[in-house]
C-alpha atoms as a PDB file:
ATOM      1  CA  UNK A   1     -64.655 -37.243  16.504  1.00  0.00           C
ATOM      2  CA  UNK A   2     -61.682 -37.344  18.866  1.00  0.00           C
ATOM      3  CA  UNK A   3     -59.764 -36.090  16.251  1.00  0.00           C
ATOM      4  CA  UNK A   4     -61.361 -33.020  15.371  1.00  0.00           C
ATOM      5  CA  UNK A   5     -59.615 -30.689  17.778  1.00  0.00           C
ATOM      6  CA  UNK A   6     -56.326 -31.473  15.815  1.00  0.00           C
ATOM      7  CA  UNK A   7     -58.101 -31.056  12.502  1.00  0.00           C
ATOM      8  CA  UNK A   8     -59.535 -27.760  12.868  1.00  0.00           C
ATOM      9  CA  UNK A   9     -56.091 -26.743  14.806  1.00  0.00           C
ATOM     10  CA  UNK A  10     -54.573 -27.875  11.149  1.00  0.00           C
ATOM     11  CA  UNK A  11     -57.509 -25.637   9.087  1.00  0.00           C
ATOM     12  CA  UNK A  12     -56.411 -22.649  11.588  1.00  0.00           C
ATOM     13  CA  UNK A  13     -52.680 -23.163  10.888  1.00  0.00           C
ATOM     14  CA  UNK A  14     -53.616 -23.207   7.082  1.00  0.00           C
ATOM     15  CA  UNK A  15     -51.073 -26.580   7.080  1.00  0.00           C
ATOM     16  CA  UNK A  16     -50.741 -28.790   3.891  1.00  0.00           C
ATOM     17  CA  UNK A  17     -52.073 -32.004   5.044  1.00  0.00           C
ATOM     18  CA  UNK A  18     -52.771 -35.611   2.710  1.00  0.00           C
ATOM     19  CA  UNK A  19     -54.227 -38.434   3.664  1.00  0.00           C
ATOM     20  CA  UNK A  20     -52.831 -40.523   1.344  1.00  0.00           C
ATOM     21  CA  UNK A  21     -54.188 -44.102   3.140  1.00  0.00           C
ATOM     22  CA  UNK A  22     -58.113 -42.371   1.921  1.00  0.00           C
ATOM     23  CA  UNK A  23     -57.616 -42.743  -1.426  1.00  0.00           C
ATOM     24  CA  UNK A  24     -59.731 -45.603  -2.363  1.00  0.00           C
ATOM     25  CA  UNK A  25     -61.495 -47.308  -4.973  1.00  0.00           C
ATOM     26  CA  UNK A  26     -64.941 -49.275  -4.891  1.00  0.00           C
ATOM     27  CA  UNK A  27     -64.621 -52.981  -5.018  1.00  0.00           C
ATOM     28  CA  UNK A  28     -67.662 -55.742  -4.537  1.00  0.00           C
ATOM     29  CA  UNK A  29     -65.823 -58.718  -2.551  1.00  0.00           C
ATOM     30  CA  UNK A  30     -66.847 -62.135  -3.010  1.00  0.00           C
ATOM     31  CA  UNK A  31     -70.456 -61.680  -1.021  1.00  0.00           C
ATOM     32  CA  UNK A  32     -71.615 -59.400  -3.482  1.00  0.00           C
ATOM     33  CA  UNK A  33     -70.969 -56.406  -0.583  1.00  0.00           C
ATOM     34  CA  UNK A  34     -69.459 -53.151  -1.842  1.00  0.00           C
ATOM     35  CA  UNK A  35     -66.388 -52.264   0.063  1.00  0.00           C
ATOM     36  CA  UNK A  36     -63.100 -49.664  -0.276  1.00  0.00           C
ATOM     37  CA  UNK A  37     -59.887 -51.028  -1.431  1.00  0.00           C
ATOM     38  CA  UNK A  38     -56.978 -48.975  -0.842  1.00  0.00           C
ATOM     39  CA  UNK A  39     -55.292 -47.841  -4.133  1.00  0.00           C
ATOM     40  CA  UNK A  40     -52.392 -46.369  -2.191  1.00  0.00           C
ATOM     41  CA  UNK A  41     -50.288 -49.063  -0.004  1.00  0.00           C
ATOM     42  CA  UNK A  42     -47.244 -47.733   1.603  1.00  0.00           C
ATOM     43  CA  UNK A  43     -44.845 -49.895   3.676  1.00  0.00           C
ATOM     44  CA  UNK A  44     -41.131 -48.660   4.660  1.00  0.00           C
ATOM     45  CA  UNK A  45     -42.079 -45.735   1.878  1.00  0.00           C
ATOM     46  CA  UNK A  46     -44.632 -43.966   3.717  1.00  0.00           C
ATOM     47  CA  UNK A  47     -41.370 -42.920   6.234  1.00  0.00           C
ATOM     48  CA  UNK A  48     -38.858 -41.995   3.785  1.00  0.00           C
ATOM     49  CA  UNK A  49     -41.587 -39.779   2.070  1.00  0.00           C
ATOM     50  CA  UNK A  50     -42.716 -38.413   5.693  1.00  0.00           C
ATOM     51  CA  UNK A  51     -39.303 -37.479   6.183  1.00  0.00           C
ATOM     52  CA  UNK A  52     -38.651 -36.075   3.206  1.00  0.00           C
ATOM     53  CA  UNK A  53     -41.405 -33.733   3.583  1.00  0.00           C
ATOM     54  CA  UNK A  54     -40.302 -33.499   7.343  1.00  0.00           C
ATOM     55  CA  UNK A  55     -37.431 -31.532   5.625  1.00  0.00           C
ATOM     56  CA  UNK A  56     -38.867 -29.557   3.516  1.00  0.00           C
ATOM     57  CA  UNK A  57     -41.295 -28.383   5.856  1.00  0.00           C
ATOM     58  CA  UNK A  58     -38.475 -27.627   8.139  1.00  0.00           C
ATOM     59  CA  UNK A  59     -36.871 -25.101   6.071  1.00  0.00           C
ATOM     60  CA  UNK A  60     -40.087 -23.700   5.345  1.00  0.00           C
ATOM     61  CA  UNK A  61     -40.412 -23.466   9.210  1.00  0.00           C
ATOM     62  CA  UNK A  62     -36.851 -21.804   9.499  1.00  0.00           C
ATOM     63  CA  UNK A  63     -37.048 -19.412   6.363  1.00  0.00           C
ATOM     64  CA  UNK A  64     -40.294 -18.055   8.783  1.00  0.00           C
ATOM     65  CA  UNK A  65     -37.791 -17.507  11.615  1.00  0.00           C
ATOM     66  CA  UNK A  66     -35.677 -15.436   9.821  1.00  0.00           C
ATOM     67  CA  UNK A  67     -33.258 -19.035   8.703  1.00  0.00           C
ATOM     68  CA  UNK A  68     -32.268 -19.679   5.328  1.00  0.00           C
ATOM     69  CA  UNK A  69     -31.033 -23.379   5.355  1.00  0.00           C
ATOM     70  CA  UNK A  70     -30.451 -26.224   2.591  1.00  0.00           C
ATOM     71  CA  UNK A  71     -33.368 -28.167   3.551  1.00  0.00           C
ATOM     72  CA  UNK A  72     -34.887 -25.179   1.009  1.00  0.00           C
ATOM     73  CA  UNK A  73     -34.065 -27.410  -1.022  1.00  0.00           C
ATOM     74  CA  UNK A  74     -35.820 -30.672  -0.347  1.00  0.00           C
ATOM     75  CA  UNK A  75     -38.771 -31.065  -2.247  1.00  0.00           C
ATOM     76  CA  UNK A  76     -41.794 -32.798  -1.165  1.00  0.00           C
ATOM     77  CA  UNK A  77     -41.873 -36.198  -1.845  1.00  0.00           C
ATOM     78  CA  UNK A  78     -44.032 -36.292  -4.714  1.00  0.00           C
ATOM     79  CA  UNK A  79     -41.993 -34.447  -6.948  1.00  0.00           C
ATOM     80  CA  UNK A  80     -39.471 -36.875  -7.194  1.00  0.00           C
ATOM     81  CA  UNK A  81     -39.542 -38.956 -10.271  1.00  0.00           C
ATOM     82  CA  UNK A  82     -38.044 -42.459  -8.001  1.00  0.00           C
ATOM     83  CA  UNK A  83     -36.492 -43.465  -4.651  1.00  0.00           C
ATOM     84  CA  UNK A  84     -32.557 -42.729  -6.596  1.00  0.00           C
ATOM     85  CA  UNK A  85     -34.176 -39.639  -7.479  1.00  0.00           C
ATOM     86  CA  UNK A  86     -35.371 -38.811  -3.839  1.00  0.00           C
ATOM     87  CA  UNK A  87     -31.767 -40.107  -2.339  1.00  0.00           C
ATOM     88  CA  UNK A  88     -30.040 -38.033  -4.597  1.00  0.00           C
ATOM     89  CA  UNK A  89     -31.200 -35.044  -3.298  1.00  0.00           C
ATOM     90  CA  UNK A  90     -31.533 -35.929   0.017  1.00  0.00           C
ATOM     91  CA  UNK A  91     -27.475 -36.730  -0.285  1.00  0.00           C
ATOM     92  CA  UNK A  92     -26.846 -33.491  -1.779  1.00  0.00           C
ATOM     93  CA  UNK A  93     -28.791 -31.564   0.841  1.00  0.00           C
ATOM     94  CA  UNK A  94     -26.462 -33.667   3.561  1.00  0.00           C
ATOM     95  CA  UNK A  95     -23.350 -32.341   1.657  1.00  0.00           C
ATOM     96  CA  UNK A  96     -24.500 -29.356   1.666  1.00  0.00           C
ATOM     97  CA  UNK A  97     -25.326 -28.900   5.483  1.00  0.00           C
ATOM     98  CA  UNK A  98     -21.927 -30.330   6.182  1.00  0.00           C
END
């Protein structure tokens, strides 16, 4: 519930949103009780894919303003086949900017 104000600001806004952590499988644990086991764990990946979607985003953002920048060409994270893959193009976007 205290949430909701953000959500429905995020429906308005028509913004891409995934909630990764919610995608679950059902599990009985060792009392027989049926519970939700997380099929997606992130640790120290969940911020290098945030930011690599932080960029893209970004040049979606600028391209609005009128901005045509390299981070146009940052794919979401889920494209890429591997971290190398990711850090690859993350390094060539850097070169590019610089």
């Amino acid at each position: 519930p205290e949430n909701m104000g953000l959500l429905q600001s995020i429906l308005d806004r028509n913004i891409q949103l995934f909630d990764y952590e919610a995608i679950a499988t059902d599990i009985t644990d060792s009392t027989g009780k049926l519970k939700k086991q997380r099929l997606v764990a992130f640790g120290k990946y969940a911020g290098i894919a945030g930011m690599i979607d932080t960029f893209q985003c970004l040049g979606r953002r600028l391209l609005a303003s009128g901005f045509s920048t390299s981070f146009l060409n940052c794919s979401q994270s889920y494209v890429y086949y591997d971290l190398k893959d990711a850090q690859r193009a993350v390094k060539a976007m850097g070169e590019r900017i610089s």
